[in-house]
N, C-alpha and C. Protein backbone atom coordinates (compact mmCIF):
# COMPACT_ATOMS: atom_id res chain seq x y z
N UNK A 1 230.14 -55.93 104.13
CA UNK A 1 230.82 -57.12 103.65
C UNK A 1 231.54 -56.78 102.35
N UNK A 2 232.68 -57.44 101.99
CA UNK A 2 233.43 -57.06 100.77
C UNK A 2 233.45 -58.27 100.42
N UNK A 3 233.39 -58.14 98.76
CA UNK A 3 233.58 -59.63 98.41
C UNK A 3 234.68 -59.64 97.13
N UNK A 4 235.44 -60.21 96.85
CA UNK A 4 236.24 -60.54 95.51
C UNK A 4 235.91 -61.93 94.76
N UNK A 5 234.92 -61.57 93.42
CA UNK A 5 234.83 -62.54 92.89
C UNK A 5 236.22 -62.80 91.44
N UNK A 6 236.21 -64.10 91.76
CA UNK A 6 237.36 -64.73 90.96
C UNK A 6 236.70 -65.52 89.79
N UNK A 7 237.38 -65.40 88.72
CA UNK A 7 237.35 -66.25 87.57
C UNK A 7 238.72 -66.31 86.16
N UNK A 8 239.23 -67.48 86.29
CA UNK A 8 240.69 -67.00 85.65
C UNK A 8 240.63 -65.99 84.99
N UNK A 9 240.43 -65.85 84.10
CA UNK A 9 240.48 -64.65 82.77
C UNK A 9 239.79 -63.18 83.34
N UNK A 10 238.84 -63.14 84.51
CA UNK A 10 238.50 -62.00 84.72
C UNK A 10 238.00 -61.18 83.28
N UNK A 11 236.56 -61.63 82.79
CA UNK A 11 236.38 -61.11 81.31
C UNK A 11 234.93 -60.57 81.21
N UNK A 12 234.13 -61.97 81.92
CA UNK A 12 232.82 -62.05 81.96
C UNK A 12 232.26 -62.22 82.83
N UNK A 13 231.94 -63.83 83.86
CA UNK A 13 231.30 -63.84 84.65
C UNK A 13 231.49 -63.35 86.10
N UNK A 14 233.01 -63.46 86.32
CA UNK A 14 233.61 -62.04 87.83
C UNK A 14 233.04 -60.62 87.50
N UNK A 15 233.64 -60.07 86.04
CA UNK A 15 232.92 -58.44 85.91
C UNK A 15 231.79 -58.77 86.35
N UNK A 16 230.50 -59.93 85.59
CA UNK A 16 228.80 -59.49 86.09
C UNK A 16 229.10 -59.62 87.46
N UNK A 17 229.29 -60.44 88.08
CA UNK A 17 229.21 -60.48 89.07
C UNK A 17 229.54 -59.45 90.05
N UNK A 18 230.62 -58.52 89.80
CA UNK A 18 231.11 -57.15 90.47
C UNK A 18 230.45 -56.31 90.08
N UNK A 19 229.94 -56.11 89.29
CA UNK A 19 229.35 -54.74 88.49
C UNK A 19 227.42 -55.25 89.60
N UNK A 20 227.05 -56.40 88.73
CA UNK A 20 225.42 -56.62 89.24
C UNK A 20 225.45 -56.65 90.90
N UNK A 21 226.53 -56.87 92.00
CA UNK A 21 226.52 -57.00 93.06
C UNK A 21 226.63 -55.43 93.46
N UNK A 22 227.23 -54.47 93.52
CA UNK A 22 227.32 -53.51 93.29
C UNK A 22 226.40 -52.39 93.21
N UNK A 23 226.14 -53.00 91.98
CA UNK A 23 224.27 -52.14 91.84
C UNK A 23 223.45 -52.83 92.55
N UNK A 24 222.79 -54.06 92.66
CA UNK A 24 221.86 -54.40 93.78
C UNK A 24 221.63 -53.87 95.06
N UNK A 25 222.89 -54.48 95.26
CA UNK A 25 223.21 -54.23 96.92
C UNK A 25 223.30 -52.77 97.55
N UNK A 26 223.81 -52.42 96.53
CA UNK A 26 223.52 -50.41 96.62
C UNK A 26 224.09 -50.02 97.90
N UNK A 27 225.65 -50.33 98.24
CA UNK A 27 227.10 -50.00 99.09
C UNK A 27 226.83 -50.93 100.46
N UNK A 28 225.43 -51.72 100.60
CA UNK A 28 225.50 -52.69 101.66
C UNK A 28 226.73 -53.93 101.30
N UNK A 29 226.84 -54.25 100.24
CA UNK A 29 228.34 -55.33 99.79
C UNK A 29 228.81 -54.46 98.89
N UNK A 30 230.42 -54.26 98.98
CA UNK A 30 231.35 -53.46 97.78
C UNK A 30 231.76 -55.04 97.31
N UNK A 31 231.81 -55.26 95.90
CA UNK A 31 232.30 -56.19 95.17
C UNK A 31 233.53 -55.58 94.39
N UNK A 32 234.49 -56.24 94.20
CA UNK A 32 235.40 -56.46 93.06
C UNK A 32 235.50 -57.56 92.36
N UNK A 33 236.32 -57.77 91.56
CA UNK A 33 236.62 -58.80 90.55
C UNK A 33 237.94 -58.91 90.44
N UNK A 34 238.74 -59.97 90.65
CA UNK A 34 239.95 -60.38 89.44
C UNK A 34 239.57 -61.75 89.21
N UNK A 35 241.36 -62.07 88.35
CA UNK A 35 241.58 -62.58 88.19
C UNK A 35 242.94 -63.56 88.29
N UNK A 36 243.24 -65.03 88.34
CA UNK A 36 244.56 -65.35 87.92
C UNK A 36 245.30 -65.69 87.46
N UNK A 37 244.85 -65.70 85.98
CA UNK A 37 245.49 -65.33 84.83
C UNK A 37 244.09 -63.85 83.95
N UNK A 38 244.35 -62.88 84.45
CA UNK A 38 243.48 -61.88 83.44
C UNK A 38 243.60 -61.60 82.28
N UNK A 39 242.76 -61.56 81.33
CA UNK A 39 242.78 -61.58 80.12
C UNK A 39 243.20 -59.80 79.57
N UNK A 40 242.48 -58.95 80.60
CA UNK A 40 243.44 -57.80 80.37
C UNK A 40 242.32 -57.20 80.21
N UNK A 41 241.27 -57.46 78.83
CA UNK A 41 240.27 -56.19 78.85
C UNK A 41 238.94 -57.38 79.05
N UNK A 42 237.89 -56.78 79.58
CA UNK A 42 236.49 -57.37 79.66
C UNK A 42 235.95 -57.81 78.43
N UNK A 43 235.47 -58.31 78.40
CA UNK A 43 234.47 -59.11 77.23
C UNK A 43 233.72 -57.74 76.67
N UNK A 44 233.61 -57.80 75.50
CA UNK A 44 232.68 -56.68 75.02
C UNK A 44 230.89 -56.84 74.76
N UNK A 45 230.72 -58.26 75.14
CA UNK A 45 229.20 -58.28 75.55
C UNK A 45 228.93 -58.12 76.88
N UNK A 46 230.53 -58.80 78.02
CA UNK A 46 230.14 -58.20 79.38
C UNK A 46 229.30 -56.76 79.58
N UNK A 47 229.87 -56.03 78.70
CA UNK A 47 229.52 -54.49 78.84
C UNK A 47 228.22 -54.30 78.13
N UNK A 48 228.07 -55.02 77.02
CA UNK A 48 226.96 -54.33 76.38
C UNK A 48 225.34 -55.03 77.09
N UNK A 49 225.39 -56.32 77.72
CA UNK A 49 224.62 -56.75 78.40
C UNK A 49 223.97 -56.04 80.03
N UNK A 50 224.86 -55.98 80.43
CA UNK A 50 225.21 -55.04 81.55
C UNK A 50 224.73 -53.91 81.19
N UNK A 51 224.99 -52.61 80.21
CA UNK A 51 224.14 -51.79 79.63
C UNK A 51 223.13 -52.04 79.65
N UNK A 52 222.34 -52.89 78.89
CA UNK A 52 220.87 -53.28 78.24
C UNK A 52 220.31 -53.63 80.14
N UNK A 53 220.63 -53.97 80.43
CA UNK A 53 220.48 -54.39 82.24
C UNK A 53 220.46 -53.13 82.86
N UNK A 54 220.75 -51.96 82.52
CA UNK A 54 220.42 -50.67 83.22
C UNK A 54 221.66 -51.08 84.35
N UNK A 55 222.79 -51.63 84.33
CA UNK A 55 223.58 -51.85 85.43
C UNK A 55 225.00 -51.31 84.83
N UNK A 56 225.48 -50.37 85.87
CA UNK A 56 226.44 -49.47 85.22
C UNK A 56 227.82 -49.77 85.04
N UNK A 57 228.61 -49.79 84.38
CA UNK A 57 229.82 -50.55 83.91
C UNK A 57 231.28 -49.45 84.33
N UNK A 58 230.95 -48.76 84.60
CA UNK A 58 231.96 -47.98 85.23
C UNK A 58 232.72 -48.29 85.67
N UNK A 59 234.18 -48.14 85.36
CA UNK A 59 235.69 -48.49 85.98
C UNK A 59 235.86 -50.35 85.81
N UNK A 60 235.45 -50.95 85.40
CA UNK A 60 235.22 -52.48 85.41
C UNK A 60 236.23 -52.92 84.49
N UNK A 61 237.37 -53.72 84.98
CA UNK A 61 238.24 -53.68 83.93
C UNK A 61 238.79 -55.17 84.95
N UNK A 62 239.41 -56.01 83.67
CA UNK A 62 239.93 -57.09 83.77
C UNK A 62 241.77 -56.84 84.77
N UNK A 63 241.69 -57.36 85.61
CA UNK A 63 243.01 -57.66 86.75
C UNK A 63 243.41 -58.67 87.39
N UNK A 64 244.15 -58.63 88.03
CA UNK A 64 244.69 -59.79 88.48
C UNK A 64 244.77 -59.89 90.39
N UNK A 65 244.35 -61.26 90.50
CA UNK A 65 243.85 -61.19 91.87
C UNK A 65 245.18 -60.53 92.91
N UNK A 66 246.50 -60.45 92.56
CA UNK A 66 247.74 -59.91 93.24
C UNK A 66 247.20 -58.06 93.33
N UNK A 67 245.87 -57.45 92.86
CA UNK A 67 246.21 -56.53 92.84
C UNK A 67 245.22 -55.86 94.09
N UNK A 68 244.74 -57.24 94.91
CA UNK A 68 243.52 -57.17 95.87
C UNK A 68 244.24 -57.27 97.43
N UNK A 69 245.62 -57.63 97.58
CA UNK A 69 246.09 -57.84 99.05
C UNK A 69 245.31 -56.83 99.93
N UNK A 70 245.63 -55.73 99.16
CA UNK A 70 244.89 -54.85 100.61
C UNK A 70 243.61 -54.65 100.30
N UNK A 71 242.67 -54.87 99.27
CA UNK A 71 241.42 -54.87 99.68
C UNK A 71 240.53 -55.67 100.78
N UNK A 72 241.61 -57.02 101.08
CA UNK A 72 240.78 -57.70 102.43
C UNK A 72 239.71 -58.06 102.41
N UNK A 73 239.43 -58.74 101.18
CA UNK A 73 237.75 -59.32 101.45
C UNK A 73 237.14 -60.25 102.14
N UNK A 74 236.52 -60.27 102.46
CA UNK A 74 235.76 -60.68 103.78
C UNK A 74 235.16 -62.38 103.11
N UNK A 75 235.31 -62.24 102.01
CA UNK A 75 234.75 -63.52 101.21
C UNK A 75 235.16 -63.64 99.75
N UNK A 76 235.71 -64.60 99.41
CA UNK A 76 235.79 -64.75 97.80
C UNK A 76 235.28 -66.07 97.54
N UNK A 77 234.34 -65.61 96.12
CA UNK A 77 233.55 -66.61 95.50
C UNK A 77 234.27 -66.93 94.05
N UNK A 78 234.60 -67.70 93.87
CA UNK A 78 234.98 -68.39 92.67
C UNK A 78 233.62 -68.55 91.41
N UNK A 79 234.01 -68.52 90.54
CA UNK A 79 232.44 -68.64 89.62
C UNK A 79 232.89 -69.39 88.59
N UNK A 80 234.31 -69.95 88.36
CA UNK A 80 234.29 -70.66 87.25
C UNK A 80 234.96 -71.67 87.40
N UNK A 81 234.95 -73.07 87.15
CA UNK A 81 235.22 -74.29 87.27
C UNK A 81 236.95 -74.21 87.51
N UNK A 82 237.36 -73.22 86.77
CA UNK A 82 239.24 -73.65 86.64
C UNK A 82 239.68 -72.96 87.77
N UNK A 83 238.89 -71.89 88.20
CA UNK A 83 239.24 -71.26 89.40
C UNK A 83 239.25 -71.37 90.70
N UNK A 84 238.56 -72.05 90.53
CA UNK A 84 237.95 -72.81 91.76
C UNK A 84 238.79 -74.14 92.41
N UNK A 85 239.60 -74.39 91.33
CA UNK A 85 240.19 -75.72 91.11
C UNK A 85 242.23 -75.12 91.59
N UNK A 86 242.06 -73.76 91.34
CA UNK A 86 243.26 -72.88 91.51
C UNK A 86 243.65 -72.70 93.06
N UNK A 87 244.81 -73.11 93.50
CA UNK A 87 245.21 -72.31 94.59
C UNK A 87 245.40 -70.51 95.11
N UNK A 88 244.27 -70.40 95.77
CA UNK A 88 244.28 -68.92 95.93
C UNK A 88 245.73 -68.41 96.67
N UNK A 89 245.97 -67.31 96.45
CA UNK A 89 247.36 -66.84 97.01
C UNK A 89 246.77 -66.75 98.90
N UNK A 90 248.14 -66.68 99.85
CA UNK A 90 247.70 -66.80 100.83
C UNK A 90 247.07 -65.62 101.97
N UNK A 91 247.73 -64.46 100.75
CA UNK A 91 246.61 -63.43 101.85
C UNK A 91 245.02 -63.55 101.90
N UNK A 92 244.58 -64.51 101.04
CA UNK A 92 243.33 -65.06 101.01
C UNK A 92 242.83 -65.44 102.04
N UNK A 93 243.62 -66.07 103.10
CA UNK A 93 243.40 -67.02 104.18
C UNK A 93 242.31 -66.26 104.93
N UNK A 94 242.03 -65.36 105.79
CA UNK A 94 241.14 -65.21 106.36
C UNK A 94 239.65 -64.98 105.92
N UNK A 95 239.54 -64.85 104.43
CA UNK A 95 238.30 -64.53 103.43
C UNK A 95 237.34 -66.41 103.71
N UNK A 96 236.22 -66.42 103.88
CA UNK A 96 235.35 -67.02 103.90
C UNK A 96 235.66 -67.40 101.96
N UNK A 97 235.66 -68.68 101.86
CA UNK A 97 236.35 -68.99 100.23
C UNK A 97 235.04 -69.99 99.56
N UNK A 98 234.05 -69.91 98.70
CA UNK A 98 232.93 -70.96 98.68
C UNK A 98 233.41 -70.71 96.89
N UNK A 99 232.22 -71.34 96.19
CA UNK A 99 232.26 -71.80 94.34
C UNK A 99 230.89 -71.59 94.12
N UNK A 100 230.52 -70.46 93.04
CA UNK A 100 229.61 -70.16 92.67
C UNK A 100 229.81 -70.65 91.54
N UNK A 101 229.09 -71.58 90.68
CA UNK A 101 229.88 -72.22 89.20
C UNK A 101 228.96 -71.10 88.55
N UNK A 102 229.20 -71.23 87.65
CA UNK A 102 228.27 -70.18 86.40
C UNK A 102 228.89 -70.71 84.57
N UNK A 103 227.84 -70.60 84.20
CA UNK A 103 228.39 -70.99 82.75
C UNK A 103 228.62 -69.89 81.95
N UNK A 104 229.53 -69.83 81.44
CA UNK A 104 229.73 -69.01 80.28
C UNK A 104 229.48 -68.41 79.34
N UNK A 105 228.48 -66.82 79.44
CA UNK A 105 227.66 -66.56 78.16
C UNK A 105 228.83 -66.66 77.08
N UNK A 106 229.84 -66.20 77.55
CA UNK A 106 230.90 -65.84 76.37
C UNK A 106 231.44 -66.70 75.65
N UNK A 107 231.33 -68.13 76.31
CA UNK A 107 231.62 -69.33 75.11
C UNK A 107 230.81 -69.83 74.39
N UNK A 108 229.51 -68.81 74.23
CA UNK A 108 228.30 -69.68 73.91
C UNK A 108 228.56 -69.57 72.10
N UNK A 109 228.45 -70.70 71.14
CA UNK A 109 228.59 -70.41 69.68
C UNK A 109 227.27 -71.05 69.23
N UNK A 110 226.61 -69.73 68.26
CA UNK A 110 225.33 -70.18 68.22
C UNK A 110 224.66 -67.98 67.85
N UNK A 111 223.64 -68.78 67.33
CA UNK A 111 223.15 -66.89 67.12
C UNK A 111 223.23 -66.27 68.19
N UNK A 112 223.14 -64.76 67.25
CA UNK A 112 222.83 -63.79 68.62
C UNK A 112 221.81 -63.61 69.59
N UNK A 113 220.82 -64.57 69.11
CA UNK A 113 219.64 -65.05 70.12
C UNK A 113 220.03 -65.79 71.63
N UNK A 114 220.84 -66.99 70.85
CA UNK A 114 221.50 -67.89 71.85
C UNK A 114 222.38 -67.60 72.93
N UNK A 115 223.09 -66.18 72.33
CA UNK A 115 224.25 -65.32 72.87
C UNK A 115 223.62 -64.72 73.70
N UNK A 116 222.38 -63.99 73.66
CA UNK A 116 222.05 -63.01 74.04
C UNK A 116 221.57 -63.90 75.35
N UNK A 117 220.48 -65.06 74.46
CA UNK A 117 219.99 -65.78 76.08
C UNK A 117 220.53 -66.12 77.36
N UNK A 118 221.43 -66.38 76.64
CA UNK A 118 223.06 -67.32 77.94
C UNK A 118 223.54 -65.89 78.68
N UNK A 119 223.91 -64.75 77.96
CA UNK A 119 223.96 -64.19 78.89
C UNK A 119 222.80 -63.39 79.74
N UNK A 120 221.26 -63.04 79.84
CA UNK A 120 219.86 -62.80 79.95
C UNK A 120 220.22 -63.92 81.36
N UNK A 121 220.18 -65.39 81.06
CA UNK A 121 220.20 -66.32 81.72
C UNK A 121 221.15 -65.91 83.11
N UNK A 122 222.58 -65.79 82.88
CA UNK A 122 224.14 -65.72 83.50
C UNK A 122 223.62 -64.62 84.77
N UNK A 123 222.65 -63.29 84.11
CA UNK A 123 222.74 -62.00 84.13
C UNK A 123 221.42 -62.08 85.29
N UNK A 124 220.59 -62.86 85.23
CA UNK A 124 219.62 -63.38 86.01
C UNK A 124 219.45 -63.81 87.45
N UNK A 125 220.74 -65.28 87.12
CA UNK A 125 221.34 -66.16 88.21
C UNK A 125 222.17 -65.45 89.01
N UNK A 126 223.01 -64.53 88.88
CA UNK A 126 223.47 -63.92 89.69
C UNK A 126 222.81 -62.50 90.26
N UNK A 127 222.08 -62.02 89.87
CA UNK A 127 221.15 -61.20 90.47
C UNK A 127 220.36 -61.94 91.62
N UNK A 128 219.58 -63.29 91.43
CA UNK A 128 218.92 -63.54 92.15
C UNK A 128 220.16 -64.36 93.61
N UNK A 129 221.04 -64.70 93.01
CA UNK A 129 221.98 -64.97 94.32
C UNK A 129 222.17 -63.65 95.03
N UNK A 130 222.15 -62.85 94.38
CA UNK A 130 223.10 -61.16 94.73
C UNK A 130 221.94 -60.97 96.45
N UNK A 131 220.74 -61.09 95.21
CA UNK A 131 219.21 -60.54 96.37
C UNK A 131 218.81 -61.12 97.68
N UNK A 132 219.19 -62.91 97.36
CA UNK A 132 219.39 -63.58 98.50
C UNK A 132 220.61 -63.33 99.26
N UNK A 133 221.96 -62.66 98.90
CA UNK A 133 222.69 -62.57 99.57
C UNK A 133 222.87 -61.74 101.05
N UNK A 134 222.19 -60.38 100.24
CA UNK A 134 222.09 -59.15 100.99
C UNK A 134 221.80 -59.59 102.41
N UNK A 135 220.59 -60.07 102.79
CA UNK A 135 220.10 -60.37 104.02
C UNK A 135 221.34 -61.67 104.88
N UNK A 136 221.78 -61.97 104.44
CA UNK A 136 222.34 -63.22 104.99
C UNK A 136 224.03 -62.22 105.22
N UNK A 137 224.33 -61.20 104.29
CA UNK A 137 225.46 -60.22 104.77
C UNK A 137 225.25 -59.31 105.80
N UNK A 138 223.80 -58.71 105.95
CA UNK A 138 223.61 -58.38 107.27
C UNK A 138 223.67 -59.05 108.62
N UNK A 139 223.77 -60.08 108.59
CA UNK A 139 223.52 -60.68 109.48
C UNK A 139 224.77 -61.04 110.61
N UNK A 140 225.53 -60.49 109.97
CA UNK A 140 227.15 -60.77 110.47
C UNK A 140 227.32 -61.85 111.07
N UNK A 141 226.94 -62.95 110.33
CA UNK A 141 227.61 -64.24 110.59
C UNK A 141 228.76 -64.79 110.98
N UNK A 142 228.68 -65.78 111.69
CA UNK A 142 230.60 -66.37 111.93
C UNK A 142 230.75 -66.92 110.54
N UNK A 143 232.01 -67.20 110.26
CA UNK A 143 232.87 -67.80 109.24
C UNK A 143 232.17 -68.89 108.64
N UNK A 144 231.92 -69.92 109.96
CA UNK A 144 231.40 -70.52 109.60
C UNK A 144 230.57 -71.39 109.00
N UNK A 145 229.79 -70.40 109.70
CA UNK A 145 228.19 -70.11 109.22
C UNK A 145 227.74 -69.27 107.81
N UNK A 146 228.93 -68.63 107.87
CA UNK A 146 228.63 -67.63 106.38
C UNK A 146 228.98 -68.67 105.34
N UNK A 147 229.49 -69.66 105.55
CA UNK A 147 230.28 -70.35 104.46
C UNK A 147 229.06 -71.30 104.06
N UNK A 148 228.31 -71.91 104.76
CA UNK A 148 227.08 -72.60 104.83
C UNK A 148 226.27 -72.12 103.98
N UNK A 149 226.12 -70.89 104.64
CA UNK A 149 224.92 -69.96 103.97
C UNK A 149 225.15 -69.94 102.47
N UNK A 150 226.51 -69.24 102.04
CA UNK A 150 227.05 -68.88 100.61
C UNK A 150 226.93 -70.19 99.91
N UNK A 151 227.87 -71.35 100.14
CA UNK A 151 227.15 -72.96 99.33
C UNK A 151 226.39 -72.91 98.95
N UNK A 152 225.30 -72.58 100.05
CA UNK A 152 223.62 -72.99 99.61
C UNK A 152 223.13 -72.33 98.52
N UNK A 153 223.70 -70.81 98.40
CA UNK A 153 222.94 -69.99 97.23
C UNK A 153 223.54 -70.83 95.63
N UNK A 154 225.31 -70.90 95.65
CA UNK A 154 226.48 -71.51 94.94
C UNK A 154 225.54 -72.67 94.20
N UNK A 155 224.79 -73.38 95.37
CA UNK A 155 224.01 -74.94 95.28
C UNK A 155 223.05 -74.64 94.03
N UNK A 156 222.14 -73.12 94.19
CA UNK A 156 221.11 -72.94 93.56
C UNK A 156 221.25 -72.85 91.84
């Protein structure tokens, strides 16, 4: 299964999400990330959290969803409220399309405790979607049905 997760800016919660899917799943799901409007470079706690997470940050760089036509993903998950709310371009059309919301370690203002938690928290929630995912990507679901499935985790 391939997946492209979306979040306008492509900074923070698409990178975790590509980078932690990636390593979990260990080449059973290839993840990417853009974006549609990308901010250009990743968040610099994206990376340093992700570090401290033993999850490897390699090649992870902020883009723009025009640069995915031919990757063909089989599913794109949205993770942030404005994106979600965005018209995806139309080579999208055959991708299974659901909304994973996620909050924002990176807008969090408040110590580096608070910073650190939100993302600990961010860095968590999508791991444990990632783990439930795996089995439900084996399963080679119809469209349909995959779309069901994905909500439900989105729901959690």
């Amino acid at each position: 299964m391939k997946i492209l997760y979306i979040c306008t800016h492509n900074r923070c919660r698409s990178i975790l999400s590509e980078a932690i899917t990636n390593h979990v799943a260990g080449g059973r799901i290839v993840a990417k990330s853009a974006g549609s409007q990308p901010s250009g470079r990743v968040h610099p706690l994206s990376i340093q959290y992700l570090r401290e997470a033993n999850i490897p940050v390699e090649g992870l760089q902020s883009q723009s969803w025009d640069e995915f036509e031919a990757f063909k993903p089989d599913v794109v998950i949205t993770v942030c409220d404005s994106a979600a709310a965005e018209v995806c371009p139309v080579w999208f059309g055959h991708a299974v399309k659901v909304h994973w919301g996620l909050a924002d370690p990176s807008k969090i203002a408040g110590s580096e405790a608070d910073i650190a938690q939100g993302f600990h928290v961010c860095i968590a929630k999508i791991t444990e979607r990632v783990n439930q995912l795996i089995p439900i990507a084996e399963k080679n679901l119809a469209p349909a049905d995959l779309k069901c499935a994905l909500a439900k985790l989105g729901a959690q």
